[in-house]
PDB file of N, CA and C in Angstrom:
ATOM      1  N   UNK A   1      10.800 -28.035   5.779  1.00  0.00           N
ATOM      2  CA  UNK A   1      10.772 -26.581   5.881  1.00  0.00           C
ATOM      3  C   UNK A   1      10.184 -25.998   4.599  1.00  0.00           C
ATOM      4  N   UNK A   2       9.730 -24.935   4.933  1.00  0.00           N
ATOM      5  CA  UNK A   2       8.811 -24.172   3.473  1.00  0.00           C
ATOM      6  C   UNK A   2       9.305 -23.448   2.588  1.00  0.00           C
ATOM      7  N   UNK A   3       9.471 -23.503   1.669  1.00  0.00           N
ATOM      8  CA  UNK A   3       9.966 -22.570   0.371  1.00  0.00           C
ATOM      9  C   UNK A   3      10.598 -20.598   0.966  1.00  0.00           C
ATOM     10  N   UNK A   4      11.267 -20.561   1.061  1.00  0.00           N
ATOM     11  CA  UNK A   4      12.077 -19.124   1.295  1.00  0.00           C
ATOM     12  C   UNK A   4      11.725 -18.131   0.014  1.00  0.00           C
ATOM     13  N   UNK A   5      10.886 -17.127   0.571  1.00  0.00           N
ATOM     14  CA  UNK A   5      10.940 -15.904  -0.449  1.00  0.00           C
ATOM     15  C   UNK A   5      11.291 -14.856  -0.226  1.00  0.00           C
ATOM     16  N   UNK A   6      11.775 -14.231  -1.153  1.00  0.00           N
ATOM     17  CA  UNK A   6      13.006 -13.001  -0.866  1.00  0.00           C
ATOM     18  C   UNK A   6      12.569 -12.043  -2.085  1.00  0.00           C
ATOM     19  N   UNK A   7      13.177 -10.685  -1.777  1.00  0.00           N
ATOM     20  CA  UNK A   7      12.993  -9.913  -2.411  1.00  0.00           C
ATOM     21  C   UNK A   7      13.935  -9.539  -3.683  1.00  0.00           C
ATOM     22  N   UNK A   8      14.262  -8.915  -4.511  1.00  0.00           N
ATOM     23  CA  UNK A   8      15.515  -9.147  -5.288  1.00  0.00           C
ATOM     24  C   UNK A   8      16.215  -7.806  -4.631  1.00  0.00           C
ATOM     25  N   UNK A   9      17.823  -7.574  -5.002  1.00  0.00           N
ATOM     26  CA  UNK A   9      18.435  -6.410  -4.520  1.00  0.00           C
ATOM     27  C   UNK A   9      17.483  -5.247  -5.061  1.00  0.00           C
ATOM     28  N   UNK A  10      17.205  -3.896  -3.926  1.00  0.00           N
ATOM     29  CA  UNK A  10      16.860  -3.163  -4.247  1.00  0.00           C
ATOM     30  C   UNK A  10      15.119  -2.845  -4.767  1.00  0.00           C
ATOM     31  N   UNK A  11      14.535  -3.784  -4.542  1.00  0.00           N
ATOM     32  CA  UNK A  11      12.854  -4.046  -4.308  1.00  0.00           C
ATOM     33  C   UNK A  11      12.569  -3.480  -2.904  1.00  0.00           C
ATOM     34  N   UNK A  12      11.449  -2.909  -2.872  1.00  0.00           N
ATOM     35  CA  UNK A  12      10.741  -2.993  -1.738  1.00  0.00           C
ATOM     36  C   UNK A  12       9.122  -3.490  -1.234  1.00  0.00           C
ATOM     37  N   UNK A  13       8.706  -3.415  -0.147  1.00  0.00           N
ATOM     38  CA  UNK A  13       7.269  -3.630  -0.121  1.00  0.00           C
ATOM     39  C   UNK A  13       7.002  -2.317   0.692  1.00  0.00           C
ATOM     40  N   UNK A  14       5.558  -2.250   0.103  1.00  0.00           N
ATOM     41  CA  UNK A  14       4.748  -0.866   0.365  1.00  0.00           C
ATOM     42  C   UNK A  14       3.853  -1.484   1.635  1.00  0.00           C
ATOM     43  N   UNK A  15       4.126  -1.100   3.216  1.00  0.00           N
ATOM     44  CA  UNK A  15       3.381  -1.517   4.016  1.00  0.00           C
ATOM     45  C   UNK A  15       2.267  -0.696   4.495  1.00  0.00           C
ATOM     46  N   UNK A  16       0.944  -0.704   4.088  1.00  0.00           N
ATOM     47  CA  UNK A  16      -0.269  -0.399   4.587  1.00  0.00           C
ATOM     48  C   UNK A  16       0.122  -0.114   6.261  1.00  0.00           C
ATOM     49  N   UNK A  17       0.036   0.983   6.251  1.00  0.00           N
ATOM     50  CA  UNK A  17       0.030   1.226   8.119  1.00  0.00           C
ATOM     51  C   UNK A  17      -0.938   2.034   8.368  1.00  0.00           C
ATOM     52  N   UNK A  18      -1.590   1.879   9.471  1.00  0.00           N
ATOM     53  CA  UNK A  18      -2.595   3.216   9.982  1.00  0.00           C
ATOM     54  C   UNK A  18      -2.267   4.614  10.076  1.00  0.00           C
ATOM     55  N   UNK A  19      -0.944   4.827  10.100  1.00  0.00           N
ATOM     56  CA  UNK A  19      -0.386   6.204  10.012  1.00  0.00           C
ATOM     57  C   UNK A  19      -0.139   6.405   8.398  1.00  0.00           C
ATOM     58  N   UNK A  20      -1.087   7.083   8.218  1.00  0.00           N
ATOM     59  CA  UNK A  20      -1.120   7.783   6.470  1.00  0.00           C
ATOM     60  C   UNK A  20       0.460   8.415   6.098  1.00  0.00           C
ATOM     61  N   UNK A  21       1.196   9.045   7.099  1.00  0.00           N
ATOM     62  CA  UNK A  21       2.178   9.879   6.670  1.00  0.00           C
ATOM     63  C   UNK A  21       3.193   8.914   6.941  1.00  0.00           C
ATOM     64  N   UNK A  22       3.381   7.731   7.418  1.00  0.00           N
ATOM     65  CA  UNK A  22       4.641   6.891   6.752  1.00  0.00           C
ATOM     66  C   UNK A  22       4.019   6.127   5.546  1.00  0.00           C
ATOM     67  N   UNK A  23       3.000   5.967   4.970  1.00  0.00           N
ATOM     68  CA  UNK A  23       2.590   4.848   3.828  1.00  0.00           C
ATOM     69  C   UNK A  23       2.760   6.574   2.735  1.00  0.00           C
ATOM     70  N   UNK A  24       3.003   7.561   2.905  1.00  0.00           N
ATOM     71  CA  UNK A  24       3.274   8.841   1.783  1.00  0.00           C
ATOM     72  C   UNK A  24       4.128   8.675   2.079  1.00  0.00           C
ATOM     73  N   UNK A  25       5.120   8.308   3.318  1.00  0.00           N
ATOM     74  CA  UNK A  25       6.869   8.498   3.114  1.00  0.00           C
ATOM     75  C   UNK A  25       7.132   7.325   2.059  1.00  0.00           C
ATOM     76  N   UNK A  26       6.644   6.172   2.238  1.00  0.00           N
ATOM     77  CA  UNK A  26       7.170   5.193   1.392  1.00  0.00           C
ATOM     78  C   UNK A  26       7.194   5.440  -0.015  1.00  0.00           C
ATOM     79  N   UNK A  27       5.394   5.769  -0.361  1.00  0.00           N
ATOM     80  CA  UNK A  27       5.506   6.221  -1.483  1.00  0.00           C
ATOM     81  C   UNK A  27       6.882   7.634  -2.291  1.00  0.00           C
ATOM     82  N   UNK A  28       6.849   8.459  -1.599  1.00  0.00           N
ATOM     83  CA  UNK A  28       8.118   9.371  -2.289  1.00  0.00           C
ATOM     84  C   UNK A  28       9.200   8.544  -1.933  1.00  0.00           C
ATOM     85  N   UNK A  29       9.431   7.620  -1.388  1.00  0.00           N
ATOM     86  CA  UNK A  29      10.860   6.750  -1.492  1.00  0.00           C
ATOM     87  C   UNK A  29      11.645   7.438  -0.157  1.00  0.00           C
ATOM     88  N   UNK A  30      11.082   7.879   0.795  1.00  0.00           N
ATOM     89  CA  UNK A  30      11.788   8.932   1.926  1.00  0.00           C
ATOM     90  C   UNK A  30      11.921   7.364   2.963  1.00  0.00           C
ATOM     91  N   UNK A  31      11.135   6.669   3.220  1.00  0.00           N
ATOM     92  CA  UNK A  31      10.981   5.349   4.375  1.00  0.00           C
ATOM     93  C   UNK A  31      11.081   4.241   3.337  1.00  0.00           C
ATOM     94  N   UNK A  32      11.838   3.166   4.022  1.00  0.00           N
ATOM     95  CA  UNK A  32      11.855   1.929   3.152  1.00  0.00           C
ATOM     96  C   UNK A  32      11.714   1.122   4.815  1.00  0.00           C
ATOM     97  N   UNK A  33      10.829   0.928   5.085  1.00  0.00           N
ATOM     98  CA  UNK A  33       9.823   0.172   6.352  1.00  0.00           C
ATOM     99  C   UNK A  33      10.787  -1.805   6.526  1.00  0.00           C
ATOM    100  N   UNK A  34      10.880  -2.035   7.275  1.00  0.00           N
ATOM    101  CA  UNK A  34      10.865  -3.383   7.265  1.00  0.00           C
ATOM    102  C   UNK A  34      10.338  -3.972   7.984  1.00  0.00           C
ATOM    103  N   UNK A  35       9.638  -5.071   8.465  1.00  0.00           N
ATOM    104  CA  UNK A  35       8.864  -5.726   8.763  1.00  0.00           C
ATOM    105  C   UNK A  35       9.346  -5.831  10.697  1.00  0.00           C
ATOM    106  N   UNK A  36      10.261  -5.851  10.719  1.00  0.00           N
ATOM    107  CA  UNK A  36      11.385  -5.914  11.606  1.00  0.00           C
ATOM    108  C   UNK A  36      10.700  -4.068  12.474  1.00  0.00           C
ATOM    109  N   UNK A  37      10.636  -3.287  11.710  1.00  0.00           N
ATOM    110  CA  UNK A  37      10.405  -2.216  12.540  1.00  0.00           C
ATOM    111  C   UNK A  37       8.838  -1.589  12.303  1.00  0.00           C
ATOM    112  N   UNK A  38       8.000  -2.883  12.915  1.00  0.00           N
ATOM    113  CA  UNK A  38       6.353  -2.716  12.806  1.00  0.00           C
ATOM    114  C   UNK A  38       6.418  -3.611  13.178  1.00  0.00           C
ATOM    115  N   UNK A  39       4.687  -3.372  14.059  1.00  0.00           N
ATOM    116  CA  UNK A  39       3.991  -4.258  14.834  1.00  0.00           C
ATOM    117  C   UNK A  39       3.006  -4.315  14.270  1.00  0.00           C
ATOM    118  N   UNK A  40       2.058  -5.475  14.578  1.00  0.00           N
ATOM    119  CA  UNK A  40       0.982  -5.821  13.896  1.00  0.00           C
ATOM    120  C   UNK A  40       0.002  -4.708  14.478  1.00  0.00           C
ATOM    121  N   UNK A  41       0.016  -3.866  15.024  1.00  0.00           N
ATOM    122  CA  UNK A  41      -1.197  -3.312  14.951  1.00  0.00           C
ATOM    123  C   UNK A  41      -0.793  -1.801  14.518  1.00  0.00           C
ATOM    124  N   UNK A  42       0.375  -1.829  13.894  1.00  0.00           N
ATOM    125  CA  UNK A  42       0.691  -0.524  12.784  1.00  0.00           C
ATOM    126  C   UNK A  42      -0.069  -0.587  11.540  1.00  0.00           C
ATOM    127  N   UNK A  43       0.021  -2.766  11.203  1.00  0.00           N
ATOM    128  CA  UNK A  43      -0.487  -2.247  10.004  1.00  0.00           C
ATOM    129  C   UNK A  43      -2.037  -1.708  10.054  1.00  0.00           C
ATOM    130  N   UNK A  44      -2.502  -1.783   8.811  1.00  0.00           N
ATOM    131  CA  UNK A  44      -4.005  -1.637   8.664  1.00  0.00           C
ATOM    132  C   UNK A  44      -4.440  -3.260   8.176  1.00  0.00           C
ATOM    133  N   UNK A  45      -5.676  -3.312   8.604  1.00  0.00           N
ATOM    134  CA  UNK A  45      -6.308  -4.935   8.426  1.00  0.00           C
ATOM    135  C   UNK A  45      -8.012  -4.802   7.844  1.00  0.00           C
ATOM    136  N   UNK A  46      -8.546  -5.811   7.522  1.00  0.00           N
ATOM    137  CA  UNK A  46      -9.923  -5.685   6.527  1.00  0.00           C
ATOM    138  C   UNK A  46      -9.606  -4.907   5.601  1.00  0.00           C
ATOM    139  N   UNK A  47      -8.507  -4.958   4.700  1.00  0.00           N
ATOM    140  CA  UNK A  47      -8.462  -4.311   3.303  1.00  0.00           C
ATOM    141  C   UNK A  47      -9.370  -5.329   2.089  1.00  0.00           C
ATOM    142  N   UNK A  48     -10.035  -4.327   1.815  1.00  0.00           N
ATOM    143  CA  UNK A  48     -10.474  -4.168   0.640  1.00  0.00           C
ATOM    144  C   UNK A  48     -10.071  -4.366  -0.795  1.00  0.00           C
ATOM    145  N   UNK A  49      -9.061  -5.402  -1.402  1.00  0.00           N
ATOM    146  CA  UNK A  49      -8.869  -5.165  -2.555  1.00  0.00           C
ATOM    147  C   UNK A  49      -9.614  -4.454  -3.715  1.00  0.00           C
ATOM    148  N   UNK A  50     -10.796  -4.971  -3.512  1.00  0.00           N
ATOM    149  CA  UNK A  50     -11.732  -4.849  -4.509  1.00  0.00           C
ATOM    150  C   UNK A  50     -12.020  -3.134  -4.209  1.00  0.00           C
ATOM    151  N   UNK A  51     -12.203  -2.381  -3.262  1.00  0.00           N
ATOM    152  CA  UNK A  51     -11.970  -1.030  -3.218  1.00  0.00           C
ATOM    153  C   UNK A  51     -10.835  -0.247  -3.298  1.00  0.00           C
ATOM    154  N   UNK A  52      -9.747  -1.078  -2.832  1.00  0.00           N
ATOM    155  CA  UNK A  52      -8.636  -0.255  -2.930  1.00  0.00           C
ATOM    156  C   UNK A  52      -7.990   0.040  -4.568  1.00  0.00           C
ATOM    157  N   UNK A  53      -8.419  -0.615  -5.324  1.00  0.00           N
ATOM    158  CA  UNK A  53      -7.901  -0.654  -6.882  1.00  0.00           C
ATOM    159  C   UNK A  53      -9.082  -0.677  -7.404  1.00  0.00           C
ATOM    160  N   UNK A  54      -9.974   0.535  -7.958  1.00  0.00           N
ATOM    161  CA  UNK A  54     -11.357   0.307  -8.518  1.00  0.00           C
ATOM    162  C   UNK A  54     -11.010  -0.227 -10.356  1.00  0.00           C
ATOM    163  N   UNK A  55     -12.489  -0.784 -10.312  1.00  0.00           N
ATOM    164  CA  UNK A  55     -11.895  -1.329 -11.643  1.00  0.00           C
ATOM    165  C   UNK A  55     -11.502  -0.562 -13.203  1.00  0.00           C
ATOM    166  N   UNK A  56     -11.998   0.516 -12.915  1.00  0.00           N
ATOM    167  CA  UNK A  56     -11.185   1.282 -13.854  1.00  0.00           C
ATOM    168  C   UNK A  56      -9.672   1.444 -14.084  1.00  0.00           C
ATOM    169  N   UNK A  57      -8.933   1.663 -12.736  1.00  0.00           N
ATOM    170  CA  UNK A  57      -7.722   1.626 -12.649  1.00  0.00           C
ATOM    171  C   UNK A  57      -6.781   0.309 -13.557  1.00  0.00           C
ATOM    172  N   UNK A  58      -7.741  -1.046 -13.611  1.00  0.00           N
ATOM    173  CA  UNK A  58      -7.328  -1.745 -14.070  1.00  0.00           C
ATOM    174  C   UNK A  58      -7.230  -2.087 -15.624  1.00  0.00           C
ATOM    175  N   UNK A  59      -7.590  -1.098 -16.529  1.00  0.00           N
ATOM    176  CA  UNK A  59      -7.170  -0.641 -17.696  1.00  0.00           C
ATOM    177  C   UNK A  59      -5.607  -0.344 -18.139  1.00  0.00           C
ATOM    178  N   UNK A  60      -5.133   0.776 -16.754  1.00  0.00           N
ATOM    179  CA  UNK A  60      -3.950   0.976 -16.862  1.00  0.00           C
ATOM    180  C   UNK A  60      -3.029  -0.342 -17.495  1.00  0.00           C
ATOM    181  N   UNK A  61      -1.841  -0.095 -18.502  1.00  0.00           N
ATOM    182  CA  UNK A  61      -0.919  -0.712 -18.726  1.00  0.00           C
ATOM    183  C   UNK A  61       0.334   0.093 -18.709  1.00  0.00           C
ATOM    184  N   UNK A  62       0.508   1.442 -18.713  1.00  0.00           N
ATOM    185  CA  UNK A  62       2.205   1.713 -18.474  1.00  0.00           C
ATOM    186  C   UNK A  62       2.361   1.921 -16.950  1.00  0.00           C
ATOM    187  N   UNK A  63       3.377   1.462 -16.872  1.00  0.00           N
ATOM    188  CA  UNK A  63       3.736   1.638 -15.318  1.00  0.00           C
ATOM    189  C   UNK A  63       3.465   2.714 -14.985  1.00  0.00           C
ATOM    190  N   UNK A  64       3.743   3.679 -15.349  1.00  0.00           N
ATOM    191  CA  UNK A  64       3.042   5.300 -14.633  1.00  0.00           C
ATOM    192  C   UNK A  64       2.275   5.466 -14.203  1.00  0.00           C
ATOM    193  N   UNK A  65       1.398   4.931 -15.089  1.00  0.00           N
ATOM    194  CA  UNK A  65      -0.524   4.844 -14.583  1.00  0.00           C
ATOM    195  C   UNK A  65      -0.706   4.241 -13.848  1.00  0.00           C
ATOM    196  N   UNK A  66      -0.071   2.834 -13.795  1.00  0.00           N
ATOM    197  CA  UNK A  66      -0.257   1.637 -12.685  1.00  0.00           C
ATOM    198  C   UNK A  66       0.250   2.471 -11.487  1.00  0.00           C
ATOM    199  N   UNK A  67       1.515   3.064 -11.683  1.00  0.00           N
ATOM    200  CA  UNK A  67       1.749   3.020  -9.985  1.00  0.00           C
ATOM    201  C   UNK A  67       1.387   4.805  -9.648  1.00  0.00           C
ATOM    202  N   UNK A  68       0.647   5.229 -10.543  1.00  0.00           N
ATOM    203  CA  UNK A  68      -0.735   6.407  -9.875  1.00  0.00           C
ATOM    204  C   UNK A  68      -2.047   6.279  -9.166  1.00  0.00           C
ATOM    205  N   UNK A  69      -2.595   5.091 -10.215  1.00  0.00           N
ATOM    206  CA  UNK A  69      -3.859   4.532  -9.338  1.00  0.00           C
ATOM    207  C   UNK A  69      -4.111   3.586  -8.631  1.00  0.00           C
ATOM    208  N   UNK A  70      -3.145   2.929  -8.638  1.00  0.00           N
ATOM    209  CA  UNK A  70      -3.500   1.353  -8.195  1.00  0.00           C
ATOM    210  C   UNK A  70      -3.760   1.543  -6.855  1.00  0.00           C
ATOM    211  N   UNK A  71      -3.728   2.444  -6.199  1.00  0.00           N
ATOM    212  CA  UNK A  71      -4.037   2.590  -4.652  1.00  0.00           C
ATOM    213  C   UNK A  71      -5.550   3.803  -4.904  1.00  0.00           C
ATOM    214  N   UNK A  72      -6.247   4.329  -6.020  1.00  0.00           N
ATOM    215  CA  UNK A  72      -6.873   5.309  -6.015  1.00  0.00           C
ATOM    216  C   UNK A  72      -8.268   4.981  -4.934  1.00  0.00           C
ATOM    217  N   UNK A  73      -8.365   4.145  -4.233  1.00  0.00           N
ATOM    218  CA  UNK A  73      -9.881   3.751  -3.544  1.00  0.00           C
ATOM    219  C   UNK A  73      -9.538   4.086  -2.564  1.00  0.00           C
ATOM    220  N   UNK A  74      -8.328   4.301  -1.801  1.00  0.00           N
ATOM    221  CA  UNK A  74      -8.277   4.206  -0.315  1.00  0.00           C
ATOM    222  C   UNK A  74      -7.610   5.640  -0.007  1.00  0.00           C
ATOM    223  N   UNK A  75      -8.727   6.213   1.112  1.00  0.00           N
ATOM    224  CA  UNK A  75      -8.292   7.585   1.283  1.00  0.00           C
ATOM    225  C   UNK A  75      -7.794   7.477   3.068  1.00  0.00           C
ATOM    226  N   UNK A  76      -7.556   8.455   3.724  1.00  0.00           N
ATOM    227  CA  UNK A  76      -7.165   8.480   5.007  1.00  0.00           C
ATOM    228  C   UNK A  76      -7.998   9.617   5.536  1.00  0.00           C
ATOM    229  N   UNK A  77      -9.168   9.145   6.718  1.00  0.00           N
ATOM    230  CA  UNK A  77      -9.907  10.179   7.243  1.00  0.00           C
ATOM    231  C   UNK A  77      -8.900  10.129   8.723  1.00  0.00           C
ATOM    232  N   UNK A  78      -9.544  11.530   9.427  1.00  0.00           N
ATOM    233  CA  UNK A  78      -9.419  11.174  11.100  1.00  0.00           C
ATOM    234  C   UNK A  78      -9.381  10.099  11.633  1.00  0.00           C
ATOM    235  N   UNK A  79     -10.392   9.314  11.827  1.00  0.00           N
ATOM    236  CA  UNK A  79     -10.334   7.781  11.997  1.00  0.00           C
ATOM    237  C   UNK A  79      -9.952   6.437  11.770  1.00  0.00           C
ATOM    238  N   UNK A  80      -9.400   7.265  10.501  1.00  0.00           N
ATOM    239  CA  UNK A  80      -8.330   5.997   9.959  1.00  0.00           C
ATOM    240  C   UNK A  80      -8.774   5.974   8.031  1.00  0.00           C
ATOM    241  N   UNK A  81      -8.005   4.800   7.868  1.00  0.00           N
ATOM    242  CA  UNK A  81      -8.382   4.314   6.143  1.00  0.00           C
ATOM    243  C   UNK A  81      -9.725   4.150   5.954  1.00  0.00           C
ATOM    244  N   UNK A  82     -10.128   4.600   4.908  1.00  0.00           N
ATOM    245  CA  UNK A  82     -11.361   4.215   4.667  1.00  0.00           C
ATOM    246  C   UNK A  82     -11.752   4.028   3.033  1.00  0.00           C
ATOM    247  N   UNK A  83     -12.810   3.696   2.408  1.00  0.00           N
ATOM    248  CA  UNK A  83     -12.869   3.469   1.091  1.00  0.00           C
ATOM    249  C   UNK A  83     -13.378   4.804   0.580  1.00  0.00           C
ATOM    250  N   UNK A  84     -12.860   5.583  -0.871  1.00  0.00           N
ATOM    251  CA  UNK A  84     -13.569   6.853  -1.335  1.00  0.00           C
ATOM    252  C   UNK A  84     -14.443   6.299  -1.928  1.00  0.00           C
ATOM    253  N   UNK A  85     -15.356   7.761  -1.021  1.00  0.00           N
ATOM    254  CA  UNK A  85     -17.050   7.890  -1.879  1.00  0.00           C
ATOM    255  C   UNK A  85     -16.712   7.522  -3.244  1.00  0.00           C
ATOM    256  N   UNK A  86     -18.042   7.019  -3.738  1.00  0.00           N
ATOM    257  CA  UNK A  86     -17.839   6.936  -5.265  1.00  0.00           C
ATOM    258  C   UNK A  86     -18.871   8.083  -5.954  1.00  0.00           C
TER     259      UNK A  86
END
């Protein structure tokens, strides 16, 4: 059997979903999502690392900054996620 990974008390994960206004609930801390209540085609798929965190963002070192931009590439049109113009 394969190695068990767990979260520590009180961690969460930030789940990419196609609905923009639960991935802003998560962010203000209003939804804490579990995997258990999503289907695979809530989330969003073909992410972009390399757009979703441009490389400027990766300067940041205080957590503040980190957890302001680290999502700054990915905006939400009508149609869904998409990468911001540059």
């Amino acid at each position: 059997m394969g190695e068990r990974v767990a979260l520590l008390p009180g961690k969460r994960v930030l789940f990419l979903t196609k609905d923009p206004e639960r991935v802003r609930a998560q962010l203000r801390g209003e939804l804490d999502l579990q995997m258990r209540d999503l289907r695979v085609e809530d989330l969003m798929d073909d992410i972009n690392t390399d757009a979703m965190t441009p490389a400027w963002a990766c300067f940041d070192y205080r957590p503040e900054d980190i957890a302001r931009n680290a999502y700054a590439g990915i905006t939400w049109t009508a149609s869904g996620c998409s990468r911001r113009a540059r």
